[in-house]
C-alpha atoms as a PDB file:
ATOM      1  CA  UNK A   1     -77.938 -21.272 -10.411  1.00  0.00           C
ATOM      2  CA  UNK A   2     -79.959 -20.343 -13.854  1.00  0.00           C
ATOM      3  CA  UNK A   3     -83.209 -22.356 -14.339  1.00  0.00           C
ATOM      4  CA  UNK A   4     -83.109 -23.842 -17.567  1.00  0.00           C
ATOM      5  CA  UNK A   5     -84.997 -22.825 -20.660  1.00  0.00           C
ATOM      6  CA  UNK A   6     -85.545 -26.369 -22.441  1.00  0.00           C
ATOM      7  CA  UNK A   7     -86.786 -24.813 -25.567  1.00  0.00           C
ATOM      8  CA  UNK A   8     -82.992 -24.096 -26.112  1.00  0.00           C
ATOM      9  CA  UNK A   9     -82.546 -28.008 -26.778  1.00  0.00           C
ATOM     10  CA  UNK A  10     -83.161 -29.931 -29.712  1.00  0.00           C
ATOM     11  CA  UNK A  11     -83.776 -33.493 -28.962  1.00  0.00           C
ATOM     12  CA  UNK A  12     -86.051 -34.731 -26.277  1.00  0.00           C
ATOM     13  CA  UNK A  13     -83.773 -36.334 -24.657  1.00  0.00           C
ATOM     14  CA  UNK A  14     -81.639 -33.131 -23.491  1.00  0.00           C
ATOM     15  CA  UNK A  15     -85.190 -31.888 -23.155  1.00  0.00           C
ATOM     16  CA  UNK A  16     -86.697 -34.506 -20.209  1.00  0.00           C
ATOM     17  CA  UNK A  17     -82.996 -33.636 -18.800  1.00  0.00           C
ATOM     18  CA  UNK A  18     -84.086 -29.770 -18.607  1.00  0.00           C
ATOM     19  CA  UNK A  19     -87.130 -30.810 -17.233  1.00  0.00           C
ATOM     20  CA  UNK A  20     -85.771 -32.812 -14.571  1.00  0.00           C
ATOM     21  CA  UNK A  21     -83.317 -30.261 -13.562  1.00  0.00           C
ATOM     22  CA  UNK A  22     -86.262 -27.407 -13.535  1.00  0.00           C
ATOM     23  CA  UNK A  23     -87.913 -29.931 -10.577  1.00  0.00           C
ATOM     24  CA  UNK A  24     -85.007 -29.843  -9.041  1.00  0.00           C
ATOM     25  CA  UNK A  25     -84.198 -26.386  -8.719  1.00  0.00           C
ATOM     26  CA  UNK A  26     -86.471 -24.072 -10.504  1.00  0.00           C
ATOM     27  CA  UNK A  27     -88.731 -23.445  -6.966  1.00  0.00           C
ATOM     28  CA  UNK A  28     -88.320 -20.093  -5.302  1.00  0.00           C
ATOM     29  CA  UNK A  29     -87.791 -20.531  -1.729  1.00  0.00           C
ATOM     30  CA  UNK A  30     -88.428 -18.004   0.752  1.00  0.00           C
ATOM     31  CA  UNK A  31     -86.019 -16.224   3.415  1.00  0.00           C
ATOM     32  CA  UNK A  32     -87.357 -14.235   7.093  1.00  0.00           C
ATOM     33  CA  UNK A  33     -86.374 -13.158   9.969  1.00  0.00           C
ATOM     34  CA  UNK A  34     -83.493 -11.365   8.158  1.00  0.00           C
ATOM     35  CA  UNK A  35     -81.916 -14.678   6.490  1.00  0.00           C
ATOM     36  CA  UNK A  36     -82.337 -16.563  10.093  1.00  0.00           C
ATOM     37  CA  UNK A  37     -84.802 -19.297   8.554  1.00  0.00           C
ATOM     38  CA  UNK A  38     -84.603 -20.669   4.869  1.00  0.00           C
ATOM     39  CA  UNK A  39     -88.032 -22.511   3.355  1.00  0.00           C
ATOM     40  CA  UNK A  40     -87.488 -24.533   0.760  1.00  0.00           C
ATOM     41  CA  UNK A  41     -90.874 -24.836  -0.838  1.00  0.00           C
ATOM     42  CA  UNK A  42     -92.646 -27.730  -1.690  1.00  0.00           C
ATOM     43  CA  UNK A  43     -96.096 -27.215  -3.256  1.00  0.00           C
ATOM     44  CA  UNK A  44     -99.526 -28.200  -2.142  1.00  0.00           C
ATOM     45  CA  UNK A  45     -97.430 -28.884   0.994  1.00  0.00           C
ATOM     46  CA  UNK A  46     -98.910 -26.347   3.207  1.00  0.00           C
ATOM     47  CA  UNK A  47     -96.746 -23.937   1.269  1.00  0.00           C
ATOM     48  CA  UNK A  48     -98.989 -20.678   1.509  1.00  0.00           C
ATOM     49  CA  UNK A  49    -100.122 -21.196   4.707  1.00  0.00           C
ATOM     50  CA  UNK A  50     -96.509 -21.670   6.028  1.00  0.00           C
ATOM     51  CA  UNK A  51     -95.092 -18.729   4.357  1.00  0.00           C
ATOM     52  CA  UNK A  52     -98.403 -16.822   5.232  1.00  0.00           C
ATOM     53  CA  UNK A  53     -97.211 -17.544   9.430  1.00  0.00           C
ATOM     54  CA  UNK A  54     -93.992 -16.987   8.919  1.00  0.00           C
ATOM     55  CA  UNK A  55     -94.508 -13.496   7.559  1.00  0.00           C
ATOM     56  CA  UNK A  56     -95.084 -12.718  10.504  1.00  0.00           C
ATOM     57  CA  UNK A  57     -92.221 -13.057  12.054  1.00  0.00           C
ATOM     58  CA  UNK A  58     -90.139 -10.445  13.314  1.00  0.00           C
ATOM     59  CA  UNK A  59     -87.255  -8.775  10.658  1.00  0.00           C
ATOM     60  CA  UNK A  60     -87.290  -8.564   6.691  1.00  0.00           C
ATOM     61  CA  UNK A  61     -87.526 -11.605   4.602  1.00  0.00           C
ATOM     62  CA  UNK A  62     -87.019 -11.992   0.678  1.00  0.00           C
ATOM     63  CA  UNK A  63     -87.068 -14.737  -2.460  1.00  0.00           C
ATOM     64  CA  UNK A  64     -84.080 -16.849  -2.816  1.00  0.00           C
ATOM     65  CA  UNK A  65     -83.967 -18.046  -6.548  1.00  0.00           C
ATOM     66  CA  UNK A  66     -83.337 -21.386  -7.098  1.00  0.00           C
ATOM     67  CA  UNK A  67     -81.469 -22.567  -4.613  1.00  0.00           C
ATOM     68  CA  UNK A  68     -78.610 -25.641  -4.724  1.00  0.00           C
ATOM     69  CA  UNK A  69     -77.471 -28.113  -1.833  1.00  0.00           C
ATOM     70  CA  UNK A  70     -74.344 -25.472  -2.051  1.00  0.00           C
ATOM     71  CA  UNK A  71     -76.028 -22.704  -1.555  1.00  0.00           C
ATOM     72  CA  UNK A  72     -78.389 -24.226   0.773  1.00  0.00           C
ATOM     73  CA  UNK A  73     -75.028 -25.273   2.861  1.00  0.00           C
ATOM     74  CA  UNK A  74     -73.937 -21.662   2.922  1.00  0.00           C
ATOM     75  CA  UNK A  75     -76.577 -20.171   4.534  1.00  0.00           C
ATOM     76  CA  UNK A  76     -76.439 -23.253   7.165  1.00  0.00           C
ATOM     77  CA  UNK A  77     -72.816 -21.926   7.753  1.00  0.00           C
ATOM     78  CA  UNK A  78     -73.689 -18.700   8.704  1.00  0.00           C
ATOM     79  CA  UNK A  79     -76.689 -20.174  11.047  1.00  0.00           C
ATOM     80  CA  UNK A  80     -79.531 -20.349   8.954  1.00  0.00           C
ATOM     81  CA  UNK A  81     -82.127 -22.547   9.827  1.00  0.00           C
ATOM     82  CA  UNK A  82     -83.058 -24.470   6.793  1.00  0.00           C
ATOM     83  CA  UNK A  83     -86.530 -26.783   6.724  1.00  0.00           C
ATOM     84  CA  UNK A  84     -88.796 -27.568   4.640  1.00  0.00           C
ATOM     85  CA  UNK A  85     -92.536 -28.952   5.178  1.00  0.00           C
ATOM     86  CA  UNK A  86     -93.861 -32.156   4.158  1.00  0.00           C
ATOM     87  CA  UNK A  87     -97.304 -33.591   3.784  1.00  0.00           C
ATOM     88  CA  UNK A  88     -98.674 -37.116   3.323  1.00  0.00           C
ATOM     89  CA  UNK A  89     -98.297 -38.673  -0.399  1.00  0.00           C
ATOM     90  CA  UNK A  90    -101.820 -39.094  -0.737  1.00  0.00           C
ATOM     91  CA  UNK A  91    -103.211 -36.453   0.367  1.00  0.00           C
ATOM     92  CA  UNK A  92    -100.402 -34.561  -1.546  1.00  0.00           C
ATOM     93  CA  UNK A  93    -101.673 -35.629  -4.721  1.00  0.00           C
ATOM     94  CA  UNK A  94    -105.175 -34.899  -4.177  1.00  0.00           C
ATOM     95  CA  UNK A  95    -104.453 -31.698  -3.645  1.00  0.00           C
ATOM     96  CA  UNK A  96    -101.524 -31.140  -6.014  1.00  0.00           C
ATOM     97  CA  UNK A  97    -104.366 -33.131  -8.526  1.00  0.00           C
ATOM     98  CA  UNK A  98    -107.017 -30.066  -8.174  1.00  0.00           C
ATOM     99  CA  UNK A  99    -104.435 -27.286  -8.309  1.00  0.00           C
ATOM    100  CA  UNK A 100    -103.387 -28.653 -11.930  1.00  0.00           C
ATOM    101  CA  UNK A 101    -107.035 -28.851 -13.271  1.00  0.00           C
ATOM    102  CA  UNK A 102    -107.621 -25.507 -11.733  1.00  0.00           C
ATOM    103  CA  UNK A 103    -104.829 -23.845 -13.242  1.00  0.00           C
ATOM    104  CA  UNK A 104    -105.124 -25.551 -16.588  1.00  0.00           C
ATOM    105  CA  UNK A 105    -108.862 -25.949 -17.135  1.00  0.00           C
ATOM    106  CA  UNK A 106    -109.062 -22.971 -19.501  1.00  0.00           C
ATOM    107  CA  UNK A 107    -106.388 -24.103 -21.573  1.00  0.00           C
ATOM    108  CA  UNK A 108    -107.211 -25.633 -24.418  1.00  0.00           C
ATOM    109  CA  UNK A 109    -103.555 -26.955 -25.495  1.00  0.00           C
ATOM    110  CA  UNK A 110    -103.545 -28.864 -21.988  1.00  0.00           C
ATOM    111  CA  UNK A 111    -107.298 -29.685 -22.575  1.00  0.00           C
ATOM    112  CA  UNK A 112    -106.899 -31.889 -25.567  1.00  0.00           C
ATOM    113  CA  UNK A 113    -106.916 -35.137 -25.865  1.00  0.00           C
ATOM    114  CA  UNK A 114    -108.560 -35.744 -22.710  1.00  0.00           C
ATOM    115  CA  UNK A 115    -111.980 -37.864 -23.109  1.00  0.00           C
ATOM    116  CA  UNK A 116    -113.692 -37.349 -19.579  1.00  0.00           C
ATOM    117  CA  UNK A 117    -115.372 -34.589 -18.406  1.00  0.00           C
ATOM    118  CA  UNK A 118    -113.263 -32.656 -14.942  1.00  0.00           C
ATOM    119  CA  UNK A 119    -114.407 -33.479 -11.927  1.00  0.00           C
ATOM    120  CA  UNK A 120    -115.530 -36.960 -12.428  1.00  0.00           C
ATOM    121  CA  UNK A 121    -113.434 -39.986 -11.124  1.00  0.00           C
ATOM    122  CA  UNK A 122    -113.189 -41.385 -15.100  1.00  0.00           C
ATOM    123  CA  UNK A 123    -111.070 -38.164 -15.317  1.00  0.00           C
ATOM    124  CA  UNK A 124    -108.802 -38.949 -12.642  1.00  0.00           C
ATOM    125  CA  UNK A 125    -108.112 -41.899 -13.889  1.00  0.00           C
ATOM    126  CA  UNK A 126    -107.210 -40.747 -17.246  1.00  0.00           C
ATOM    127  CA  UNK A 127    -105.073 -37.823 -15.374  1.00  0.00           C
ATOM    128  CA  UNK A 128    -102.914 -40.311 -13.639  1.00  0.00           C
ATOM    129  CA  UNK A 129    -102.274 -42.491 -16.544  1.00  0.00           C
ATOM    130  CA  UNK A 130    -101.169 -39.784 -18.461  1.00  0.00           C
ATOM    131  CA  UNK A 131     -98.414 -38.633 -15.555  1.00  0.00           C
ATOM    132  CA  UNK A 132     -97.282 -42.083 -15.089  1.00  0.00           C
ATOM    133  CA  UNK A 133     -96.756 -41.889 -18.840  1.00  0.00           C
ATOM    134  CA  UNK A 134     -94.679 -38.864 -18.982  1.00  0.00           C
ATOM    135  CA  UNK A 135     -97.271 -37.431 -21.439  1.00  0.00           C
ATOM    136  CA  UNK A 136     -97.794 -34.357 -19.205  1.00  0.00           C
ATOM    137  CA  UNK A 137     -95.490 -32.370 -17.085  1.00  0.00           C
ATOM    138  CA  UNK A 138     -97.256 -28.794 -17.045  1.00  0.00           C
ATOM    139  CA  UNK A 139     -97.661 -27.662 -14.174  1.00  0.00           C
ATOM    140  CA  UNK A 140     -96.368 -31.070 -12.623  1.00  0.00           C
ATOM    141  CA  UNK A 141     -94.026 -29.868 -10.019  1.00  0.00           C
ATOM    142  CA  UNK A 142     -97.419 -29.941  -8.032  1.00  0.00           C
ATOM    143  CA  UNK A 143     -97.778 -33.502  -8.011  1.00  0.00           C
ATOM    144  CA  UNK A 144     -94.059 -34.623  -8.218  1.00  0.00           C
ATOM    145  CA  UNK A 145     -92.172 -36.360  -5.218  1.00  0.00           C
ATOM    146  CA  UNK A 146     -91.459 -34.620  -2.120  1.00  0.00           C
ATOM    147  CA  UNK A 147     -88.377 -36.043  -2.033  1.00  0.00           C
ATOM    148  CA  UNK A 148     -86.803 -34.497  -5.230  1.00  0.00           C
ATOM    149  CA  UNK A 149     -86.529 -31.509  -3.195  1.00  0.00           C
ATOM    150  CA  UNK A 150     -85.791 -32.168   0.160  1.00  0.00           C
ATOM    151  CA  UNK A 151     -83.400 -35.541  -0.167  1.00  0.00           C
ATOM    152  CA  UNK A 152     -80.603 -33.253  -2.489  1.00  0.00           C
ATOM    153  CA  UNK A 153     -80.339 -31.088   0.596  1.00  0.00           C
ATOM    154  CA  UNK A 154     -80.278 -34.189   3.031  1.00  0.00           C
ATOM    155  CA  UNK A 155     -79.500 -32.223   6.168  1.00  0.00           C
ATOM    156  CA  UNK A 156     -82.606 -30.063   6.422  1.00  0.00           C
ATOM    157  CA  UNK A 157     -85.411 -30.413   8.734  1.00  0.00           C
ATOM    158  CA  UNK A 158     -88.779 -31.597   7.649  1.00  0.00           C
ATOM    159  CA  UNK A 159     -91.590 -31.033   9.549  1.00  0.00           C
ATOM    160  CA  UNK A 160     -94.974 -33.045   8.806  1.00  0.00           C
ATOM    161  CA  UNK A 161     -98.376 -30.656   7.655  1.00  0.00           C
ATOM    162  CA  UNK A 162    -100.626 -32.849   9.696  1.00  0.00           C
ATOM    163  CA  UNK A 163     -98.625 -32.157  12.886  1.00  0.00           C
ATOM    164  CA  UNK A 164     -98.388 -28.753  12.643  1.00  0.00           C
ATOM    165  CA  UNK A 165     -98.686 -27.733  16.391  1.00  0.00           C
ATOM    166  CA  UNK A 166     -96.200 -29.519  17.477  1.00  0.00           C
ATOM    167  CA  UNK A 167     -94.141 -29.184  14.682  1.00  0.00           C
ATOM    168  CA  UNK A 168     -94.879 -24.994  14.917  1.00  0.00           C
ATOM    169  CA  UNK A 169     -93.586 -24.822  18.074  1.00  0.00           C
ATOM    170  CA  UNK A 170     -90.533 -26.587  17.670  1.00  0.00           C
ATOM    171  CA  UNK A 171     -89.673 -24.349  14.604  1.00  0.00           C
ATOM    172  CA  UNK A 172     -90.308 -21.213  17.639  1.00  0.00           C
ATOM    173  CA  UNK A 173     -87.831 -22.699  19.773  1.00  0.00           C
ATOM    174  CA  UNK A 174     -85.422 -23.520  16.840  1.00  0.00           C
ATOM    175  CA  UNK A 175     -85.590 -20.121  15.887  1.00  0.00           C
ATOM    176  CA  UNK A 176     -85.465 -18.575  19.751  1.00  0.00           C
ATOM    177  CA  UNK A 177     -89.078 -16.862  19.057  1.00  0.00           C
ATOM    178  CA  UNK A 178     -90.609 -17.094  22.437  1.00  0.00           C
ATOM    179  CA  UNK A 179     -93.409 -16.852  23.504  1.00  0.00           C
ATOM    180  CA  UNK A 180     -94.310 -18.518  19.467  1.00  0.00           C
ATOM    181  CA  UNK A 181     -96.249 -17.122  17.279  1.00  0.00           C
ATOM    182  CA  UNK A 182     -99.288 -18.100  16.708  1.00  0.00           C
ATOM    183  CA  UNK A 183    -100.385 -20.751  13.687  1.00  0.00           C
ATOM    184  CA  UNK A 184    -103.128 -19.684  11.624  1.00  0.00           C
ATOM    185  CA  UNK A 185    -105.191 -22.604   9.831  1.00  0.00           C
ATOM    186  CA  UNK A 186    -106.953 -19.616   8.050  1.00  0.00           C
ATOM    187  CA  UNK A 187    -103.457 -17.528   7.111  1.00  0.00           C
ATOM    188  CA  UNK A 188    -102.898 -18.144   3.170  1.00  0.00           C
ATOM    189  CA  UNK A 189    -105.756 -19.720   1.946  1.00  0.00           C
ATOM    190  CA  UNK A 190    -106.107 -20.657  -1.924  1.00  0.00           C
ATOM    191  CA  UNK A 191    -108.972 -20.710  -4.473  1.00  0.00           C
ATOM    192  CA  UNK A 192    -108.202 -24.230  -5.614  1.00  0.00           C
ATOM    193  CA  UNK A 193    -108.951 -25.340  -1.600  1.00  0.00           C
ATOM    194  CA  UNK A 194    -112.596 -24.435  -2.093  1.00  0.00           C
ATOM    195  CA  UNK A 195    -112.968 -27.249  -4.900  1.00  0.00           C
ATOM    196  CA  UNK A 196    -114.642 -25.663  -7.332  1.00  0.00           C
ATOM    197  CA  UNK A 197    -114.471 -28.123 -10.106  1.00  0.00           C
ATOM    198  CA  UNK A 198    -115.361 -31.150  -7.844  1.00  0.00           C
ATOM    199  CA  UNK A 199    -112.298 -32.232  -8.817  1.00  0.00           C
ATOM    200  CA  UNK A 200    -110.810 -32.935  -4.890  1.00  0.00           C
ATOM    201  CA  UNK A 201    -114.491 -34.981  -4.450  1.00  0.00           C
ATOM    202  CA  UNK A 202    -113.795 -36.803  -7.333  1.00  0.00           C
ATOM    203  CA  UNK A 203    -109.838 -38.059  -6.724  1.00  0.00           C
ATOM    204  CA  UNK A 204    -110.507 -38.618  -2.907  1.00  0.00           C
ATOM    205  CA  UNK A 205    -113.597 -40.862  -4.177  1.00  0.00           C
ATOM    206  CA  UNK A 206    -111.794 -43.150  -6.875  1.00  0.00           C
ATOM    207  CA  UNK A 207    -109.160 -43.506  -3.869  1.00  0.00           C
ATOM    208  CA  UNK A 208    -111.555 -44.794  -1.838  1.00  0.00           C
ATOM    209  CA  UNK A 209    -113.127 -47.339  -4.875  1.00  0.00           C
ATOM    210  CA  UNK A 210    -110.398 -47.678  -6.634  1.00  0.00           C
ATOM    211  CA  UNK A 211    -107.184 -49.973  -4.944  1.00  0.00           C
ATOM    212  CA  UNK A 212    -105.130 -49.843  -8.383  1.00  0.00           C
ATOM    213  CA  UNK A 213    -105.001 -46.135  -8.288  1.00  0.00           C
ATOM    214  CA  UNK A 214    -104.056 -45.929  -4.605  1.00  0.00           C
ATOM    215  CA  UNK A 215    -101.215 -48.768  -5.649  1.00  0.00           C
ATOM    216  CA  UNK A 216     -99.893 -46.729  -9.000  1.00  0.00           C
ATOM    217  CA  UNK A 217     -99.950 -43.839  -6.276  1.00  0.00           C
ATOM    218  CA  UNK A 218     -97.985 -45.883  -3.545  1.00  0.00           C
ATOM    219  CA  UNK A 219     -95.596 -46.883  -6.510  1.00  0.00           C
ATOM    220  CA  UNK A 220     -95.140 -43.468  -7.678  1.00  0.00           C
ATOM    221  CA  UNK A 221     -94.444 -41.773  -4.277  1.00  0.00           C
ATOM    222  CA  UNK A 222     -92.335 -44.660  -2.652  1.00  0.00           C
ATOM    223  CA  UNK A 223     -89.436 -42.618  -1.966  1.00  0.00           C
ATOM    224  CA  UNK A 224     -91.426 -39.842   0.382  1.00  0.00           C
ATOM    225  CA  UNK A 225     -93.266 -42.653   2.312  1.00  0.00           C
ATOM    226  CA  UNK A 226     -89.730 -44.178   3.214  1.00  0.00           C
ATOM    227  CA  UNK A 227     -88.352 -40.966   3.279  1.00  0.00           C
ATOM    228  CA  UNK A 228     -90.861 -38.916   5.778  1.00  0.00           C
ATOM    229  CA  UNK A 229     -92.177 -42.129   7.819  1.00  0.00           C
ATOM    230  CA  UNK A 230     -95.854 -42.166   6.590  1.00  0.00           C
ATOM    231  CA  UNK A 231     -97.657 -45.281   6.564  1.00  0.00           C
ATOM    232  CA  UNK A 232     -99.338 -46.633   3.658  1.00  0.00           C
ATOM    233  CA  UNK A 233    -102.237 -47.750   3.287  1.00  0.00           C
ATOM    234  CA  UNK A 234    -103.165 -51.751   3.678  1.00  0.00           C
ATOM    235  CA  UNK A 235    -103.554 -52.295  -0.444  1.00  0.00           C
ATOM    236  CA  UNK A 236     -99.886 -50.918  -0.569  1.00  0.00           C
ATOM    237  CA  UNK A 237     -97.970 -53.361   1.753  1.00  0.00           C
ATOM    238  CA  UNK A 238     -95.219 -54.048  -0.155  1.00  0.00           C
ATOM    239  CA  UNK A 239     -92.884 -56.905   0.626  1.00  0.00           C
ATOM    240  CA  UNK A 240     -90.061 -55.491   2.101  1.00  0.00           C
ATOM    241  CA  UNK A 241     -87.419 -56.801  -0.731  1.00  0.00           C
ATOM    242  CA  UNK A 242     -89.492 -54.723  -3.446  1.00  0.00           C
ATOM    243  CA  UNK A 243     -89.264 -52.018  -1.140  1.00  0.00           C
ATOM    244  CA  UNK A 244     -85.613 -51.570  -1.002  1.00  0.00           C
ATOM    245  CA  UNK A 245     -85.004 -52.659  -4.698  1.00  0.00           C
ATOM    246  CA  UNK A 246     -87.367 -49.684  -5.700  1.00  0.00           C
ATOM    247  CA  UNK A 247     -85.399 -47.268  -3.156  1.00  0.00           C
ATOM    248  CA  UNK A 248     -82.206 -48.415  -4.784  1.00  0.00           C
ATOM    249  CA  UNK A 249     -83.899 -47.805  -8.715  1.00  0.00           C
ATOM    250  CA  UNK A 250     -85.373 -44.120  -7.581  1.00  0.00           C
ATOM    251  CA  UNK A 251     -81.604 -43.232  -5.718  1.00  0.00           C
END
């Protein structure tokens, strides 16, 4: 399937449409063991550090462009084990959050119109306002929803960051690799993890002040909480009637 080039529209709507479908599809997702396990991608999931372990795993592995629920299926046919890994919403975002200033912080097209200094809560503030907006979507398939990947290809299996012991193993025995390889915690690290613009500091902080932001954020990811069984936290309790009249809006 060909990833879209939305300059090739001429009206914004057909534009948030190419957008849309780029989230959808336009993430490379990685083959090994010789096409035996699929990973469908999800950044600032634990994505380098999973394709980091799995490298090195016996047999050849290589990029799969784009790929569709179709394709997706086909390789499932032929008895592919397709998974993807998952990480808490939050925690996501806080992550996904630094990896956008630290790719962007240099450029100054992205830069304007932004009135608080990086790596101050004010900023994060402003930063989530304008993605709630729509204002911004460079670089924003690091802080989209989980679940725009994973819930077009239903049948895969998603296994949680935080329990990735257990959840390591159980990929080894899926895949018949026994005794398992060991999981690294060091294997694929990234610049952005060190913090350098104080920008993690600063969106864990307003979290932890700040009850709106962790409610816009609840809001926002409601479909991978249901989805992947996290909890949220207490300021998010929804009543349970919102909760499945937002699940039936996002579907």
């Amino acid at each position: 399937m060909q990833v879209l080039d939305e300059n090739q529209f001429n009206n914004e709507e057909q534009k948030n449409v190419a957008r849309r479908f780029y989230l959808h599809c336009g993430l490379k997702s990685f083959l090994f063991m010789d096409g035996k396990a699929l990973y469908l991608r999800i950044p600032k999931s634990g994505n380098d550090r999973t394709r980091c372990n799995l490298a090195k795993a016996p047999g050849k592995g290589w990029i799969v462009e784009c790929p569709d629920k179709k394709t997706a299926q086909m390789y499932r046919n032929n008895g592919t084990t397709v998974f993807t890994v998952v990480r808490n919403p939050l925690s996501r975002f806080v992550s996904g959050y630094t990896e956008v200033e630290f790719r962007t912080s240099h450029n100054v097209h992205v830069q304007k119109g932004y009135s608080h200094r990086i790596g101050s809560k004010e900023r994060v503030r402003e930063c989530l306002m304008r993605l709630l907006s729509g204002d911004d979507y460079i670089e924003v398939f690091h802080t989209f929803s989980q679940s725009w990947v994973s819930v077009p290809f239903a049948e895969i299996q998603a296994y949680k960051l935080e329990d990735n012991a257990r959840g390591w193993s159980s990929l080894m025995m899926r895949l018949g690799i026994l005794p398992a390889l060991k999981y690294s915690l060091q294997c694929g690290g990234h610049e952005s993890s060190l913090d350098p613009l104080r920008t993690t500091a600063a969106a864990k902080a307003e979290l932890e002040t700040n009850a709106n932001v962790t409610k816009a954020l609840c809001t926002l990811f409601l479909p991978d909480f249901l989805n992947f069984h996290y909890r949220m936290p207490s300021v998010c309790s929804f009543d349970k009637q919102i909760d499945i009249l937002a699940w039936k809006l996002w579907a």
